[in-house]
N, C-alpha and C. Protein backbone atom coordinates (compact mmCIF):
# COMPACT_ATOMS: atom_id res chain seq x y z
N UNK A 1 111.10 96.87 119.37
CA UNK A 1 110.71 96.47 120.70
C UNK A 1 109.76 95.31 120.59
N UNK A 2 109.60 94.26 121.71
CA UNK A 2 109.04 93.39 121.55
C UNK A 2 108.62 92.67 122.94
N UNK A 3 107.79 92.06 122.94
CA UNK A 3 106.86 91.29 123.83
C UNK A 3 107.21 89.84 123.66
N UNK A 4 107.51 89.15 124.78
CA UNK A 4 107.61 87.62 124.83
C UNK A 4 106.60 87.12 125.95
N UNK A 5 106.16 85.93 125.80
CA UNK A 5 105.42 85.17 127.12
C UNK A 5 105.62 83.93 126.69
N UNK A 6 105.36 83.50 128.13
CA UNK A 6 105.48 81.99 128.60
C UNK A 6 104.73 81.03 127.78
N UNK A 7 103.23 81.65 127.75
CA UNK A 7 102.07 80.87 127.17
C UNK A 7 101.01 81.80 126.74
N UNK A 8 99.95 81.26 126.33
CA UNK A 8 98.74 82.23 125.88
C UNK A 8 98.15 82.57 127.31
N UNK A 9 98.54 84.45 127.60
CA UNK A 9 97.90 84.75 129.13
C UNK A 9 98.89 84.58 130.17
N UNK A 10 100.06 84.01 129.69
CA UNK A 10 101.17 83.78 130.83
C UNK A 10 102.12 84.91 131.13
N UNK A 11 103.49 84.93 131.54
CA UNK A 11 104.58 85.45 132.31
C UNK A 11 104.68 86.23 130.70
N UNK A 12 104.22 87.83 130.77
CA UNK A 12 105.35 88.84 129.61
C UNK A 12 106.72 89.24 129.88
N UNK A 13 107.36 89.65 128.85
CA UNK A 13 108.28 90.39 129.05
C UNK A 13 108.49 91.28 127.85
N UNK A 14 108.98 92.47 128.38
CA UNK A 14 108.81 93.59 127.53
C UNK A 14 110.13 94.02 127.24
N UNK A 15 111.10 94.15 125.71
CA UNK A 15 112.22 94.51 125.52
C UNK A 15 112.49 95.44 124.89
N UNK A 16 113.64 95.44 124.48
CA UNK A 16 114.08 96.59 123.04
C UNK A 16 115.13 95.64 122.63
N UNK A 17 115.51 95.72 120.64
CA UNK A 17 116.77 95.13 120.68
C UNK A 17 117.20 96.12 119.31
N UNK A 18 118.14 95.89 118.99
CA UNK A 18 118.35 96.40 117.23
C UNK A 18 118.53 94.98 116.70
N UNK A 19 118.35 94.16 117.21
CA UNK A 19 118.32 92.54 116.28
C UNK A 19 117.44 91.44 116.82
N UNK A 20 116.25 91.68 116.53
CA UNK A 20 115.00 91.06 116.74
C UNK A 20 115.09 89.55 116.86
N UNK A 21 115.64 88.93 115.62
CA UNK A 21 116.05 87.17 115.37
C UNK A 21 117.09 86.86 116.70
N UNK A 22 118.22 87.87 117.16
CA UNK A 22 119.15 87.13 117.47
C UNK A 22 119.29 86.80 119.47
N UNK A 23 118.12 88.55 119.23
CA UNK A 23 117.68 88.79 120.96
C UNK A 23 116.51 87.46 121.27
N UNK A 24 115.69 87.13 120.19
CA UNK A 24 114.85 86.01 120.36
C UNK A 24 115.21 84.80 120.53
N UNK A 25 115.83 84.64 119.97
CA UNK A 25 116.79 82.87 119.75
C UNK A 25 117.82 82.97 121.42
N UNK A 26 118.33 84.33 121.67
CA UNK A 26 118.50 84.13 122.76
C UNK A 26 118.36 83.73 124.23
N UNK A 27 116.62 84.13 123.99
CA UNK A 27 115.60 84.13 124.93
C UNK A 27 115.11 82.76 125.31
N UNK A 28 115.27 81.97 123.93
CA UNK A 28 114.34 80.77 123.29
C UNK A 28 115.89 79.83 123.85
N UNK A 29 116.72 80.03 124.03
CA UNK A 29 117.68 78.52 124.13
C UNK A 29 118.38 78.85 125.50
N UNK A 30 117.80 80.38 126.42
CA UNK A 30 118.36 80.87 127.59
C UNK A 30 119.72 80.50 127.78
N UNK A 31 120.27 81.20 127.05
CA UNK A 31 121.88 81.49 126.85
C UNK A 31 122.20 82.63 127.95
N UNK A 32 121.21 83.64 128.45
CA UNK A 32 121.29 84.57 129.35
C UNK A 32 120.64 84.66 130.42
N UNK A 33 121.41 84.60 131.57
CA UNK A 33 120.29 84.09 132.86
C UNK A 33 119.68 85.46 132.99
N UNK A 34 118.31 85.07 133.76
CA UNK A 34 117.54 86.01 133.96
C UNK A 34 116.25 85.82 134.02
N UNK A 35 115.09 86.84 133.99
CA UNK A 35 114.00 86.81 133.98
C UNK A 35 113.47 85.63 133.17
N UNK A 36 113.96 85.66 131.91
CA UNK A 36 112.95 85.02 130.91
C UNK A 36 113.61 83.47 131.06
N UNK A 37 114.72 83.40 131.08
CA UNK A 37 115.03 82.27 131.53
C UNK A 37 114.43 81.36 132.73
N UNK A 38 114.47 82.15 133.83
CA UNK A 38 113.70 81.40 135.11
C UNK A 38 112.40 81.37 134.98
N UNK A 39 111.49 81.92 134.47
CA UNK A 39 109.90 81.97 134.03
C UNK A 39 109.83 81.82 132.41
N UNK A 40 110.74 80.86 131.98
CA UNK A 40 110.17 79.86 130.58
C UNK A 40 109.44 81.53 129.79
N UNK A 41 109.91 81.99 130.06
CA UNK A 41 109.66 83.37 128.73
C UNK A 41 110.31 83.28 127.29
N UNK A 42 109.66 82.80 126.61
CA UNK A 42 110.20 82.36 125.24
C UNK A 42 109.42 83.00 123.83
N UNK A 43 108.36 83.11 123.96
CA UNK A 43 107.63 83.00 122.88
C UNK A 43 107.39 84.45 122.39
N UNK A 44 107.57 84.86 121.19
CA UNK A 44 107.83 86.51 120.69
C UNK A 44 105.88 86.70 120.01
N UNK A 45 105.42 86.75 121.02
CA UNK A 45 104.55 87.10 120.20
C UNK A 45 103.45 88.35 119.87
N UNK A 46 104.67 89.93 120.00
CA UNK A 46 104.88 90.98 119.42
C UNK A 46 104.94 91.58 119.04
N UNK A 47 105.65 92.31 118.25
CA UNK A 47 106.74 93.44 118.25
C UNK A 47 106.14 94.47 117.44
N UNK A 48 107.17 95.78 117.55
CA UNK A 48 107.04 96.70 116.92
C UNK A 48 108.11 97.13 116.01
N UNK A 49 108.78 97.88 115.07
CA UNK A 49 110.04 98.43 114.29
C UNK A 49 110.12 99.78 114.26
N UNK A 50 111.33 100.08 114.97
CA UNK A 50 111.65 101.85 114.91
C UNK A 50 113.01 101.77 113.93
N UNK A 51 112.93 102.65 113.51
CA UNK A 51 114.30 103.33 113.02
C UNK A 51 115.27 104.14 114.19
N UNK A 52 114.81 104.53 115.02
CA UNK A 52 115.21 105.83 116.04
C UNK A 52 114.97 104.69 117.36
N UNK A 53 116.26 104.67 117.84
CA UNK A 53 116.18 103.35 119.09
C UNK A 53 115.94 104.17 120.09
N UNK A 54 116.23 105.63 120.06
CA UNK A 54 115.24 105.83 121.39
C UNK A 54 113.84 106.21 121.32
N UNK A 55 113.72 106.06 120.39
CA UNK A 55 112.06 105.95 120.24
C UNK A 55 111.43 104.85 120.57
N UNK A 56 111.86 103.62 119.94
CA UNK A 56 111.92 102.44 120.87
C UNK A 56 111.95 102.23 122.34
N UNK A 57 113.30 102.85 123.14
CA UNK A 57 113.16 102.73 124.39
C UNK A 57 112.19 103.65 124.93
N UNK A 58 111.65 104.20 124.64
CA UNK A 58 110.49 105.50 125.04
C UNK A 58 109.45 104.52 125.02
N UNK A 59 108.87 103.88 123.70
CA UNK A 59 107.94 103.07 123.43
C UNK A 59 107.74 101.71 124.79
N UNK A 60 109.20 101.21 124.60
CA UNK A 60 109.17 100.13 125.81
C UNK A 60 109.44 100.39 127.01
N UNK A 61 109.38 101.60 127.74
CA UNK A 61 109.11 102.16 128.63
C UNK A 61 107.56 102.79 129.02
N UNK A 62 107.39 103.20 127.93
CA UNK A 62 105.61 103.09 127.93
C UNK A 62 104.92 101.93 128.08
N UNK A 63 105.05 101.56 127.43
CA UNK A 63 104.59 99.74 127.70
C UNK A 63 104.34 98.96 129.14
N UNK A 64 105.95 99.18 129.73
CA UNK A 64 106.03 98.79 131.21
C UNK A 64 104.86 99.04 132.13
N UNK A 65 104.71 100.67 131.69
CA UNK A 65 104.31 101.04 132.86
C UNK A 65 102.05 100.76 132.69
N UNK A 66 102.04 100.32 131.63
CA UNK A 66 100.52 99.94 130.95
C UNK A 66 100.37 98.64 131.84
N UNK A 67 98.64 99.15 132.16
CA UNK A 67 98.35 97.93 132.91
C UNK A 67 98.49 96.27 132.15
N UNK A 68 98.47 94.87 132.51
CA UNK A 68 98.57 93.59 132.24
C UNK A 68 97.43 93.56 131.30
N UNK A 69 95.93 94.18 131.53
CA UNK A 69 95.03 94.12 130.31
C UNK A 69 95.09 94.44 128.93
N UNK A 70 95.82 95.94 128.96
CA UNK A 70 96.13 96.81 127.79
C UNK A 70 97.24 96.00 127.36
N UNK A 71 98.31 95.15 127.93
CA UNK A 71 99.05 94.32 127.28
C UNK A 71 98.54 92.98 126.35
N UNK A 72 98.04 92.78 127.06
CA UNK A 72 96.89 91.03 126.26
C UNK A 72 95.77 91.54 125.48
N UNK A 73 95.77 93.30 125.45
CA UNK A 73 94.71 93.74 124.18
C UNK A 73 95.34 93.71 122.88
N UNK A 74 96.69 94.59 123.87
CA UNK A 74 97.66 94.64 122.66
C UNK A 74 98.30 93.66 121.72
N UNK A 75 98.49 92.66 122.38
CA UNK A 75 98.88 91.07 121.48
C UNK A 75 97.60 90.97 120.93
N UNK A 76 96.44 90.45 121.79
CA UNK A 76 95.50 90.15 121.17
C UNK A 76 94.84 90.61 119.78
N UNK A 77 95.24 91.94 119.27
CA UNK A 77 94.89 92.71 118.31
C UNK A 77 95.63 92.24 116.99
N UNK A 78 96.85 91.69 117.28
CA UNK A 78 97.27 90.90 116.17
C UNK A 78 97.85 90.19 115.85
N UNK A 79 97.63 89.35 117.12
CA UNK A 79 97.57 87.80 117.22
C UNK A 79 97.19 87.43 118.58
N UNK A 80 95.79 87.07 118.01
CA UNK A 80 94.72 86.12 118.81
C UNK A 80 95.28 85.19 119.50
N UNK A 81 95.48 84.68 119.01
CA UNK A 81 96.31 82.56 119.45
C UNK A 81 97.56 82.47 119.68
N UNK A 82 97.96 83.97 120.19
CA UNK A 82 99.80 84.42 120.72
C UNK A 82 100.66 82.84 120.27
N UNK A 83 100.51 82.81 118.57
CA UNK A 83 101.38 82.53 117.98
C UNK A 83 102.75 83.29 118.46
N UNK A 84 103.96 82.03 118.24
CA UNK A 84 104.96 82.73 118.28
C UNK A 84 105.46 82.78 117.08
N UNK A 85 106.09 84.38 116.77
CA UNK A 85 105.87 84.85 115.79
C UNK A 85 107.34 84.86 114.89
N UNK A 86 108.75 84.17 116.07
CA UNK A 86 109.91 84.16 115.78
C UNK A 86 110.11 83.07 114.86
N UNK A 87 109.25 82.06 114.34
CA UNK A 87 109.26 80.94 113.61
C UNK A 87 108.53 81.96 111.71
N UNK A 88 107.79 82.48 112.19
CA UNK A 88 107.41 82.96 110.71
C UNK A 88 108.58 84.12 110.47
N UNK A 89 109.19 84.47 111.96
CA UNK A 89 110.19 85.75 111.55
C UNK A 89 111.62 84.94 110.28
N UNK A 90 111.94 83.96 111.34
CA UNK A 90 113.03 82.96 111.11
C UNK A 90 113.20 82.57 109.67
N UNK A 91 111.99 82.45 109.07
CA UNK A 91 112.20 81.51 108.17
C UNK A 91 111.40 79.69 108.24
């Protein structure tokens, strides 16, 4: 599961995928209309790794419902400068 925003403090979005690189790159060249597309939601700067995908969707269902602070604590905790994190993922 994973977290994207616009900018540092900007537009989140909260997902699930079983392919982290390919749901990102998706997001990043808006190949899929939608949320992240119309509000420049690009930047992965995130995530978590389950083995058990509905543990995942449990997780990113929890998430949703967490206030906007507990979200920007939560990036903030390990990564300050909401690096995006799909460039060190990438390669």
């Amino acid at each position: 599961m994973y977290i994207l925003a616009s900018r540092k403090h900007g537009t989140l979005y909260i997902g699930v995928t079983s392919n982290l690189l390919a749901r990102t790159y998706q997001h990043k060249t808006g190949v899929v209309a939608g949320f992240t597309r119309r509000y420049h939601v690009h930047l992965l700067v995130w995530f978590e790794c389950y083995d058990d995908p509905l543990t995942a969707i449990a997780r990113e269902k929890e998430l949703k419902k967490w206030r906007r602070e507990w979200k920007v604590n939560l990036i903030e905790a390990t990564n300050p400068e909401w690096v995006d994190l799909y460039e060190t993922l990438a390669g």
